[in-house]
Protein backbone atom coordinates (compact mmCIF):
# COMPACT_ATOMS: atom_id res chain seq x y z
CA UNK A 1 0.00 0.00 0.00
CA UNK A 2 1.33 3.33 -0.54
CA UNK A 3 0.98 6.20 1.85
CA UNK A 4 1.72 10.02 1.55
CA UNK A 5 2.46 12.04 4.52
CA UNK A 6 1.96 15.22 3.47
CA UNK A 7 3.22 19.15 4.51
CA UNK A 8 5.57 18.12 6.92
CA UNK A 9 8.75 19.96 7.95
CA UNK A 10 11.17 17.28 6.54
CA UNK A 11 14.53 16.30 7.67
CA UNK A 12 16.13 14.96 4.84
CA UNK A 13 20.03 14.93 3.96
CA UNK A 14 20.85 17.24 6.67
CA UNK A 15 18.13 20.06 6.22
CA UNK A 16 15.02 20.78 7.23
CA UNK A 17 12.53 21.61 4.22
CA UNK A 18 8.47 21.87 4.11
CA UNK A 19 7.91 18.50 1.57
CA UNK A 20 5.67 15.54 1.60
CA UNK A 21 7.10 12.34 1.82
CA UNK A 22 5.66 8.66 0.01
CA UNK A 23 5.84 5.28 1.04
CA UNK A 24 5.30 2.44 -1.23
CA UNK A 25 5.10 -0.52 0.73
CA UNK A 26 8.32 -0.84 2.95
CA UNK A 27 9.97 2.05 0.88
CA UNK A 28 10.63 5.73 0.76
CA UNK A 29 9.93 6.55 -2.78
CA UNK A 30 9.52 9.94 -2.91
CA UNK A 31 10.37 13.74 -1.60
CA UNK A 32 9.18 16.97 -2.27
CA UNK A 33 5.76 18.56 -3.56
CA UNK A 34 3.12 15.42 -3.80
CA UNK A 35 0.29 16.79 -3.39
CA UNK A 36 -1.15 15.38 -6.89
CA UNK A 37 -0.67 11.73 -5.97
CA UNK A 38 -2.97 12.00 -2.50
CA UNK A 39 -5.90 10.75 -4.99
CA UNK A 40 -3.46 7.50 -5.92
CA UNK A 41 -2.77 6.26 -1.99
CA UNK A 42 -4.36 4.05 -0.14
CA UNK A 43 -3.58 6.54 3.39
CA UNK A 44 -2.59 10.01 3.44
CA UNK A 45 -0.88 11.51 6.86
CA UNK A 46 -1.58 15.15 7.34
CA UNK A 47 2.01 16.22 8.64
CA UNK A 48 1.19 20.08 8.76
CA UNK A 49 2.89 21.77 11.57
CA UNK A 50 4.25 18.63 12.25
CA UNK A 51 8.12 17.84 12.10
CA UNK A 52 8.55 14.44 9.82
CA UNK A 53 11.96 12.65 10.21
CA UNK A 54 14.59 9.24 9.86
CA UNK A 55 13.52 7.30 13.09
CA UNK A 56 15.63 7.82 15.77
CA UNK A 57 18.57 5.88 16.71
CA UNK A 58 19.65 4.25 20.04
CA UNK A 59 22.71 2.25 19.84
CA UNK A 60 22.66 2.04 24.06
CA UNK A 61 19.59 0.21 25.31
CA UNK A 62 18.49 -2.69 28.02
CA UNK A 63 15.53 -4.90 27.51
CA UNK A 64 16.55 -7.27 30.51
CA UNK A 65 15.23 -10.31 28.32
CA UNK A 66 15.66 -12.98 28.89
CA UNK A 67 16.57 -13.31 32.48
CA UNK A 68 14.59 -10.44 34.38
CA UNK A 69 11.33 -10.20 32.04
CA UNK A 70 10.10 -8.59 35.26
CA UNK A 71 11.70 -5.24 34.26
CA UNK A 72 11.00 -5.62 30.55
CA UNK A 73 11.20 -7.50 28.07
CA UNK A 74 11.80 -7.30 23.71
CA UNK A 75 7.75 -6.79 23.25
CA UNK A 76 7.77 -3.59 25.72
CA UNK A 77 10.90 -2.26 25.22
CA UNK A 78 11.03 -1.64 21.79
CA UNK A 79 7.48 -0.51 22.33
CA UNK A 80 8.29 1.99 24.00
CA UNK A 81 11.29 2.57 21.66
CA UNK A 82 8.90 3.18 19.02
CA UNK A 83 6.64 5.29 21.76
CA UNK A 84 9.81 7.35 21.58
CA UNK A 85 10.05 7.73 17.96
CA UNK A 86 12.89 5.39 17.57
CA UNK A 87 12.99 2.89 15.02
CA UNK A 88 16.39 1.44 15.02
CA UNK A 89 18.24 0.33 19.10
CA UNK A 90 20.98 -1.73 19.88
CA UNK A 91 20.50 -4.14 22.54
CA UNK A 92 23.13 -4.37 25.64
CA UNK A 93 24.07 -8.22 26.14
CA UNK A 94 23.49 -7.92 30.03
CA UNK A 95 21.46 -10.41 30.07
CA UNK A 96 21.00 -14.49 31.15
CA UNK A 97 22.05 -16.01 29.90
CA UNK A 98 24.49 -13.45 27.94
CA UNK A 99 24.96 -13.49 24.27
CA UNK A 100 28.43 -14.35 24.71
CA UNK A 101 28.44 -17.23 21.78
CA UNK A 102 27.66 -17.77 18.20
CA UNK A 103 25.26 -19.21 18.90
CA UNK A 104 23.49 -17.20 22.15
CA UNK A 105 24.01 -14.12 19.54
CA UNK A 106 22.08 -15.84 16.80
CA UNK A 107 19.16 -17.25 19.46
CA UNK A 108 19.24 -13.40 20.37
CA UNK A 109 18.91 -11.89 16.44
CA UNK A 110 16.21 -14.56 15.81
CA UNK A 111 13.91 -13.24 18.94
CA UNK A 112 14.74 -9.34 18.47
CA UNK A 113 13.30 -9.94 14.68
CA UNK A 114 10.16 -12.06 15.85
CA UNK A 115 9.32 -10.10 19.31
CA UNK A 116 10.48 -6.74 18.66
CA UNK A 117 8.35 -4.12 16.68
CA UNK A 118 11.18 -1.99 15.40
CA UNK A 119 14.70 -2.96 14.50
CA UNK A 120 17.15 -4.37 17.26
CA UNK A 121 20.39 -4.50 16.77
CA UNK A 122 22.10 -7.11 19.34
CA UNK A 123 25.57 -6.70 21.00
CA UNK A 124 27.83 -9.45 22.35
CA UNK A 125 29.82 -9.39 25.30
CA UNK A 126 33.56 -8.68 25.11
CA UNK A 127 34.05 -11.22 27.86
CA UNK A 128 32.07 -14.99 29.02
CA UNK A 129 29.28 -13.94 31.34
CA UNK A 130 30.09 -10.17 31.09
CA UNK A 131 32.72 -10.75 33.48
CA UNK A 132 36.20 -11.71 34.16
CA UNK A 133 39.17 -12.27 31.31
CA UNK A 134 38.31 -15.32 28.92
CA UNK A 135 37.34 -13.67 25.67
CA UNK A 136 34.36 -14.16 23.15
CA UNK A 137 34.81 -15.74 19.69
CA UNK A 138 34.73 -12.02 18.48
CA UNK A 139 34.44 -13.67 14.63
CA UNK A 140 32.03 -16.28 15.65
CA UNK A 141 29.78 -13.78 17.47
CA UNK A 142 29.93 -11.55 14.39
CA UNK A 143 28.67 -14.17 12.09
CA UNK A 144 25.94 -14.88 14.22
CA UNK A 145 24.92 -11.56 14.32
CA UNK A 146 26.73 -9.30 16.67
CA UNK A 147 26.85 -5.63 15.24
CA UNK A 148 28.95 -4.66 18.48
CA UNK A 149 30.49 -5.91 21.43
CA UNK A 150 30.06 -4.58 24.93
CA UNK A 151 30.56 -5.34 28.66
CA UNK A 152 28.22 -2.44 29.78
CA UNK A 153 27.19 -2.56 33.34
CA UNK A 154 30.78 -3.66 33.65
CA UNK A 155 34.58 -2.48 33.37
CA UNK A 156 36.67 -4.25 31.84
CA UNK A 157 38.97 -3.78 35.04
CA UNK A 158 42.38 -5.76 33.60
CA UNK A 159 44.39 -3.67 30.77
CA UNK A 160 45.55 -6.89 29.20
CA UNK A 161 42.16 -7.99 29.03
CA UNK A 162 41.25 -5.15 27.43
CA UNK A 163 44.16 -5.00 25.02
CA UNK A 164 43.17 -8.70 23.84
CA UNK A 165 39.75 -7.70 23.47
CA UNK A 166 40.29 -4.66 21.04
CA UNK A 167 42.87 -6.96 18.78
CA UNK A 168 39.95 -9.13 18.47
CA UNK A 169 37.46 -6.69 17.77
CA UNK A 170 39.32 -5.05 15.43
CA UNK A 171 40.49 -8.16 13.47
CA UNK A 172 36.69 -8.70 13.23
CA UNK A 173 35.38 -5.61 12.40
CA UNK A 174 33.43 -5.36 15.39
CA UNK A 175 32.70 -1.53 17.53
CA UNK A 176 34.11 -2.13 21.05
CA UNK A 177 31.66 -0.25 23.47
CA UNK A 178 33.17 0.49 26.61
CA UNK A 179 31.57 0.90 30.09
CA UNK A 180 34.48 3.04 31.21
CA UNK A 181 34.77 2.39 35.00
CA UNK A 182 37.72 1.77 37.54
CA UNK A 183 36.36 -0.64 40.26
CA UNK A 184 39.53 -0.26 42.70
CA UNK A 185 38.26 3.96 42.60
CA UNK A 186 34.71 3.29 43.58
CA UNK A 187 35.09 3.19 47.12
CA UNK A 188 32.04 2.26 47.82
CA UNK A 189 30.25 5.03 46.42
CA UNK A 190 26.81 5.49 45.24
CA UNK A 191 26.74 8.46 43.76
CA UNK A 192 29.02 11.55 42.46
CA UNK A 193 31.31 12.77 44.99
CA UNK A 194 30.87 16.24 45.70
CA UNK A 195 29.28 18.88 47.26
CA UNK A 196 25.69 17.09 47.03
CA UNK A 197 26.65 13.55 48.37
CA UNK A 198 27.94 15.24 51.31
CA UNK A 199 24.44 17.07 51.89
CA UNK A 200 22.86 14.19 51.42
CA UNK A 201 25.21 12.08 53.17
CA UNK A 202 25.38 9.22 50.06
CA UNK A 203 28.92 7.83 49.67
CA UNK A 204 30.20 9.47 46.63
CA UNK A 205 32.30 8.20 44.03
CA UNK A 206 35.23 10.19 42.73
CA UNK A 207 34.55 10.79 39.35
CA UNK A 208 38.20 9.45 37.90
CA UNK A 209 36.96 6.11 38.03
CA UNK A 210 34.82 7.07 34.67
CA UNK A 211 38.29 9.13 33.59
CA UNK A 212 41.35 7.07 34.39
CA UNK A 213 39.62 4.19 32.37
CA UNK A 214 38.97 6.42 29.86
CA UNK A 215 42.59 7.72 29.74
CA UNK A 216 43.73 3.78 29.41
CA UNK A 217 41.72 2.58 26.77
CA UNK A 218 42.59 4.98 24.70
CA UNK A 219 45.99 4.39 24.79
CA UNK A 220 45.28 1.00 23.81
CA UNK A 221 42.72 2.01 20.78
CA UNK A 222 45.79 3.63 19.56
CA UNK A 223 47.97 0.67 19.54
CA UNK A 224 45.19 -1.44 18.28
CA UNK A 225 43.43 0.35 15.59
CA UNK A 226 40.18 -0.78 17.30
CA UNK A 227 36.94 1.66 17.02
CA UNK A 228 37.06 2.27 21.04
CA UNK A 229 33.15 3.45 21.67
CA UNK A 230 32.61 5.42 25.01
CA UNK A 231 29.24 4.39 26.13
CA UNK A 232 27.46 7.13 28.36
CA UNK A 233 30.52 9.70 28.89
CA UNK A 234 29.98 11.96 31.77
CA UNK A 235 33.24 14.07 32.90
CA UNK A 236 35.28 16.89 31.14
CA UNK A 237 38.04 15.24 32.05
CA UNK A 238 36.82 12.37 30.04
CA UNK A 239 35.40 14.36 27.32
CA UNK A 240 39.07 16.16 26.98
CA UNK A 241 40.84 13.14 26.40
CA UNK A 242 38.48 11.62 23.66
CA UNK A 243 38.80 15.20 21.74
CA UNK A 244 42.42 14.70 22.12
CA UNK A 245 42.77 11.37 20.92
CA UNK A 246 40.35 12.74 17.87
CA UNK A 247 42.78 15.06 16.90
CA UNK A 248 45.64 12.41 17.11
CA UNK A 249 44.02 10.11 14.84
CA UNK A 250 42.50 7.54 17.53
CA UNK A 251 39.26 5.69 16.30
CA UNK A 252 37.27 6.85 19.40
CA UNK A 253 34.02 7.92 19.64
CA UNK A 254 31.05 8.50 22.05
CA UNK A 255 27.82 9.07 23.35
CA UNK A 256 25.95 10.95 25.42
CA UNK A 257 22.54 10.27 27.54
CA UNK A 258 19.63 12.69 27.62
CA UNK A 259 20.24 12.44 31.72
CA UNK A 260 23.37 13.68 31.75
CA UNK A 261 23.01 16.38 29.13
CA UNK A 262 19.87 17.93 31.11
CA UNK A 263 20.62 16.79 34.92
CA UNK A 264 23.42 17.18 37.60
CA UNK A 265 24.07 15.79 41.14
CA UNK A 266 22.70 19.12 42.35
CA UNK A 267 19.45 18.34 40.82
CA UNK A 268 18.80 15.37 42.78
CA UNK A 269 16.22 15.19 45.63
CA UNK A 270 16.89 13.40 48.76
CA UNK A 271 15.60 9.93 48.46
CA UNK A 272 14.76 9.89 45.00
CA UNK A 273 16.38 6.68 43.53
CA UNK A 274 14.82 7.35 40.17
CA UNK A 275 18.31 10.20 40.27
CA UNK A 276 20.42 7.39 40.66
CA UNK A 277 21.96 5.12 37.57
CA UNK A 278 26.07 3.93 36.44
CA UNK A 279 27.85 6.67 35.69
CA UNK A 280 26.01 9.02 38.37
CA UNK A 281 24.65 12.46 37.42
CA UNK A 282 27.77 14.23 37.59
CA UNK A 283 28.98 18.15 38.75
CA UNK A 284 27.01 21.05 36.90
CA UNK A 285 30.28 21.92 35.13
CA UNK A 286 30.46 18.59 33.83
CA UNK A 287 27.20 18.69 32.33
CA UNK A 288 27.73 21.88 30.82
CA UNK A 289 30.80 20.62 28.97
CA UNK A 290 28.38 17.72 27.47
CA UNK A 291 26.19 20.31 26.27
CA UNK A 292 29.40 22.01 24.72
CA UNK A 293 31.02 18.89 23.55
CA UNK A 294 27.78 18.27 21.27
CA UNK A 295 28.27 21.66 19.81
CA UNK A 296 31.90 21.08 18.96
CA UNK A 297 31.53 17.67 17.89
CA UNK A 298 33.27 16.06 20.40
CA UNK A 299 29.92 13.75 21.19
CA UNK A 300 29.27 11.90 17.89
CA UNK A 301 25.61 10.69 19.48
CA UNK A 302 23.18 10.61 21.62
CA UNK A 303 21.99 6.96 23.33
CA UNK A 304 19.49 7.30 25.96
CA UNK A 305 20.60 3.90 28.25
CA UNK A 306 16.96 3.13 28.35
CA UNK A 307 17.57 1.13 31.72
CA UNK A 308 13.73 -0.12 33.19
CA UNK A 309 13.68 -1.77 36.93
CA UNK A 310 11.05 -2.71 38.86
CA UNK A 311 9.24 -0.55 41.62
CA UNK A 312 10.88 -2.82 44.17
CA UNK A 313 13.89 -2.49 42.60
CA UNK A 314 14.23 1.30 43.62
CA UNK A 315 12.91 1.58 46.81
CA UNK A 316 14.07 5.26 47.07
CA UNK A 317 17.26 4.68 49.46
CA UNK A 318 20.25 5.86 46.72
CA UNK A 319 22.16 3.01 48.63
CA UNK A 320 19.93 0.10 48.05
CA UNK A 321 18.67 1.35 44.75
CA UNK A 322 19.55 -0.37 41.21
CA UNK A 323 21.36 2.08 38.70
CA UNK A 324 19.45 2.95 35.53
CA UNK A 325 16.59 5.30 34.36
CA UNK A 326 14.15 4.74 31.15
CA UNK A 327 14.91 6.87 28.18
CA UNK A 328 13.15 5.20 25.14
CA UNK A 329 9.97 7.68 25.63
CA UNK A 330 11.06 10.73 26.79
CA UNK A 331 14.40 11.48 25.39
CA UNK A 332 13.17 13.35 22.46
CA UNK A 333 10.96 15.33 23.89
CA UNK A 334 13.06 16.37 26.85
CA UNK A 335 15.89 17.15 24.78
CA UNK A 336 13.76 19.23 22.16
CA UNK A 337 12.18 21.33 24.83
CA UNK A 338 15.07 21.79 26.69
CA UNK A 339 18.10 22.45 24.13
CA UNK A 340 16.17 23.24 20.96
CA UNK A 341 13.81 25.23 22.33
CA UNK A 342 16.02 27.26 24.14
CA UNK A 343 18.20 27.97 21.40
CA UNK A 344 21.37 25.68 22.45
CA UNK A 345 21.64 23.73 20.01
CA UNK A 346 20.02 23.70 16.63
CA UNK A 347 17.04 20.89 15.71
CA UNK A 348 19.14 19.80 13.05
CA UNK A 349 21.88 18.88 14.93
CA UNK A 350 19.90 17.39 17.49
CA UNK A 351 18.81 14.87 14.90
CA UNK A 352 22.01 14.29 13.29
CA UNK A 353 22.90 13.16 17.26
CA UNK A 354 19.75 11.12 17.08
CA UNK A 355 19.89 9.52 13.56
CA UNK A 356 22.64 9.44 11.17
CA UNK A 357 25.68 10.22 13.11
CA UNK A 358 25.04 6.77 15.03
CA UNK A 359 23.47 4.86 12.03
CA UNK A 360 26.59 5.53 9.58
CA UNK A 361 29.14 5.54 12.73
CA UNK A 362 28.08 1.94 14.20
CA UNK A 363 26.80 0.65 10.08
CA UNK A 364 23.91 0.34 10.58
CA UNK A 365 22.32 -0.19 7.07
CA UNK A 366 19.16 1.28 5.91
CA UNK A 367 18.67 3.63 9.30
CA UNK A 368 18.97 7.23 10.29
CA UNK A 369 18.49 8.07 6.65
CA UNK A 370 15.18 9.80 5.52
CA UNK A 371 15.90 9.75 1.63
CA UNK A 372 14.38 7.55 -1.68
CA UNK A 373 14.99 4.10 -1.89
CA UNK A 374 15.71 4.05 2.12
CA UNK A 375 13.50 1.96 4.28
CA UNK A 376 10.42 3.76 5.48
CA UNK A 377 11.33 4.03 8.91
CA UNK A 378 10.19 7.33 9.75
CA UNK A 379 8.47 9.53 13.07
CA UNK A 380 6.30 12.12 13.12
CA UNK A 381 6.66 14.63 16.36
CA UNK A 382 4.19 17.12 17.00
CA UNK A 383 6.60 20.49 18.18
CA UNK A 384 3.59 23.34 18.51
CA UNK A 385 1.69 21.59 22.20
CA UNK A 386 2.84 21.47 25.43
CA UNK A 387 1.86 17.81 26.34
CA UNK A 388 2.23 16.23 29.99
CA UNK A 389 5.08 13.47 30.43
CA UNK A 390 2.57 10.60 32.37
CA UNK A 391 3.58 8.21 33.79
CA UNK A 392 0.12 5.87 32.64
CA UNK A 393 1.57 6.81 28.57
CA UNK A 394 4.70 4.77 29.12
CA UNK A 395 4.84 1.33 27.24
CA UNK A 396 7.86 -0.06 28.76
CA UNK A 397 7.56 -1.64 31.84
CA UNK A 398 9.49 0.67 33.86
CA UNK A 399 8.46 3.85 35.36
CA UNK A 400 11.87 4.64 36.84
CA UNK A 401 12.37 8.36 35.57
CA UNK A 402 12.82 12.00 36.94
CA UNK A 403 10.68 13.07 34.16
CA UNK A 404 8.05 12.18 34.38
CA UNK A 405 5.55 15.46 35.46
CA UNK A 406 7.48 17.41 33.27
CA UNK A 407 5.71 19.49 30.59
CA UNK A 408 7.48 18.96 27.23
CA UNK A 409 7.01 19.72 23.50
CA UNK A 410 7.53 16.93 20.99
CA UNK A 411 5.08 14.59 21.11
CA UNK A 412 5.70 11.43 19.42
CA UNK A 413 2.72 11.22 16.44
CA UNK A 414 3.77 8.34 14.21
CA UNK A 415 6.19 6.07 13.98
CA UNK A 416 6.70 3.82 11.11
CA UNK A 417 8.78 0.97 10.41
CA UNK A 418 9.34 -0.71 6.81
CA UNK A 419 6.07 1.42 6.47
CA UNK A 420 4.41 -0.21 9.32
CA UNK A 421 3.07 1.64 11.86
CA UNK A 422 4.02 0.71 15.16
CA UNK A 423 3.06 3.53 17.03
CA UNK A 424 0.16 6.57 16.83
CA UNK A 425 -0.43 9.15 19.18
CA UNK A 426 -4.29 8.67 20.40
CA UNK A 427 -6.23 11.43 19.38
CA UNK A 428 -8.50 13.11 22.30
C-alpha cells in the first residue's frame, strides 16, 4: 500500500525543508511537492505543523530479556522505543544467559526480529558472562549476528584484558563499546562525589573512576586500531581526552545520555532513587561541557541507556537502589524542549545526534536516513503543544524516571517501520 504524509517539515540529507514524503510498501519513494498523488494512496498523513523525520537511533539500550522479564522484556521495550520515535536500538548483552556465543548471539537476532516491533540491533559481550578475562569468539559472534560488542554494566577492570579484546574486535570488524569504570576507585560510592553527596550524606564516588579508564583505553585504541566506543561519557576530564585522541588520529568515539546532558548531582532530591543510575549524574560543570562537547563535535551521538527496573527495585534509598533510568519515551521530547527550544543547540543537529551520526558511525544499514529508496522508517513529532510526560503513557515496563511530570514539546505522532506503523499518538 502506498501512503503520503503530506506538509511536513522534513529532515532529509541534513536540512530541514516543508515537503511531503511517500511510502510504497516498505519504501521511501519519494520527496518533495506530492500533493497530486494524495488521490493514488491508499492513506494520506496530514504532517502540517508537524516535524517528519529518519527514526531515531539508540545504539545504548536494556531490555533485561531474557533473564529479568520482570523489568521488561523485547515486546515492551522496543514498544516503547517506538513510543519514543525510535525505530532502530541496539540491545546491551546484560542479560542471562548473555549473548556471549555464536550461537546465544544468533538465538538473540532470531527473537529481536520475531518479538520486537522496530529494528534491534544485538551486542555481544567482550568477555564470558560479562565478566572476568576469557574472551568471546569475536568472529564467531559476528557471524551470528553481533553488530557490536560490549561489557556495559561492567569495566573491563584488567588492561591486558582489554588490550586482547580490542585486537579481536578489530580483526573482526566489530565496535568495542566500553563501560568506562575503575572498580579499585569506587570506594564504595553510590553516587558523584561532591558537594551534594555530602548534603545528602550518600557515599560518593570520585569521578576518575569514569576518567582514568577512559585515559587507558585509549591508549590501547591507539595501539590497536580498534573503534574504542565510550558508552554514556559523563566528565570533562573524560570528554578532553576523547577530543584529544580525535585530533591524534584515535578511532574513538562516544555518546551521550539525555540524563546527563539535562541533569546534575545538584538536581537530585533526597531519596529519589529514580536520580540514581552507572555513571552518576555528575557536577554542573560537567554537564555543561556535554552540552558544549555536542556543539563542537566532540559527542558523535546521543543513546538514551533506556535502563527499566522494577518498583521494588528502587525503593528510594540511593544506597539500596539499582542504577538505571528509562529513556526510550522521553528522550526526544526532553531534549527538544530543553536544548532546541532554548536555542542551544540547533534541531538539526539534534537529529544528526539522534539519527545518522550513530546509524553511519556503528553501520547500521538502511537507518537514520530519511531519503528515496531508504527503508520507510520514519516519526512524526508534534513540536507546537505542550503535552504532559505521564507516567500511565509509558509502554515499557518501567516507570523509573525523573521526568516524568514534566511538561514537554515533541510529542511522538507516528512512527513507522518498513512502512508499518508501530506507534500513533491517540487522538482526544
Amino acid at each position: 500500500m502506498k501512503t503520503l504524509i503530506q506538509n511536513g517539515t522534513v529532515y532529509t540529507n541534513g536540512q530541514l525543508v516543508k515537503a511531503d514524503v511517500l511510502i510504497d510498501d516498505d519504501r521511501i519513494q519519494a520527496i518533495g511537492n506530492l500533493a497530486d498523488l494524495a488521490d493514488e494512496v491508499g492513506r494520506v498523513v496530514n504532517a502540517s505543523g508537524q516535524l517528519v523525520t529518519p527514526g531515531l537511533v539508540d545504539v545504548h539500550v536494556h531490555y533485561r530479556d531474557p533473564g529479568q522479564t520482570q523489568k521488561e522484556t523485547i515486546k515492551t521495550g522496543s514498544a516503547a522505543a517506538a513510543h519514543g520515535g525510535f525505530t532502530t536500538v541496539g540491545a546491551m548483552p546484560n542479560v542471562e544467559p548473555a549473548p556471549d556465543t555464536p550461537d546465544r548471539v544468533a538465538q538473540m537476532v532470531k527473537r529481536n526480529q520475531e518479538e520486537g516491533s522496530v529494528h534491534i540491533a544485538q551486542y555481544a559481550t567482550i568477555t564470558t558472562g560479562r565478566s572476568g578475562d576469557q574472551l568471546v569468539d569475536f568472529a564467531g559472534v559476528k557471524a551470528a549476528g553481533a553488530f557490536a560488542v560490549s561489557n556495559d554494566g561492567s569495566g573491563v577492570q584488567t588492561a591486558g584484558t582489554m588490550y586482547k579484546a580490542m585486537q579481536g574486535a578489530a580483526q573482526a570488524g566489530l565496535p568495542l563499546a566500553a563501560h568506562v569504570e575503575d572498580n579499585s576507585l569506587l570506594f564504595g560510592g553510590v553516587m558523584n562525589e561532591g558537594q551534594r553527596s555530602k548534603e545528602l550524606g550518600v557515599p560518593g564516588a570520585p569521578s576518575v573512576s569514569e576518567s582514568a579508564q577512559v585515559a587507558r583505553d585509549l591508549v590501547l585504541a591507539n595501539a590497536t586500531g580498534v573503534h574504542y566506543h565510550v558508552c554514556h561519557i559523563s566528565t570533562k576530564e573524560s570528554l578532553a581526552m576523547v577530543r584529544f585522541a580525535k585530533q591524534q588520529g584515535v578511532n574513538v568515539t562516544c555518546e551521550a545520555s539525555p540524563h546527563h546532558l539535562l541533569l546534575a548531582d545538584k538536581d537530585i532530591p533526597a531519596g529519589d532513587s529514580n536520580y540514581k543510575m552507572n555513571p552518576p549524574l555528575r557536577d554542573e560543570s560537567d554537564r555543561q561541557a556535554l552540552v558544549a562537547a555536542l556543539q563542537n563535535g566532540t559527542v558523535d551521538m546521543i543513546a538514551t541507556d533506556h535502563a527499566p527496573h522494577t518498583v521494588s527495585d528502587k525503593p528510594g534509598d540511593f544506597t539500596k537502589s539499582a542504577n538505571g533510568i528509562t529513556g526510550s519515551e522521553t528522550a526526544f521530547c526532553e531534549l527538544y524542549t530543553k536544548l532546541v527550544k532554548p536555542g542551544i543547540i540547533s534541531l538539526a543537529k539534534l537529529l544528526d545526534l539522534l539519527t545518522a551520526k550513530p546509524a553511519d558511525l556503528f553501520n547500521l544499514t538502511g537507518a537514520g536516513h530519511l531519503e528515496p529508496g531508504q527503508p520507510a522508517d520514519i516519526a512524526i513529532f508534534d513540536l507546537d503543544h505542550e503535552f504532559e510526560i505521564k507516567q500511565e503513557d509509558y509502554q515499557s515496563k518501567g516507570i523509573n524516571t525523573p521526568f516524568t511530570g514534566d511538561h514537554v514539546y515533541g510529542e511522538t505522532v507516528l512512527t513507522l517501520v518498513d512502512g508499518q506503523v508501530v506507534y500513533e499518538r491517540k487522538e482526544d
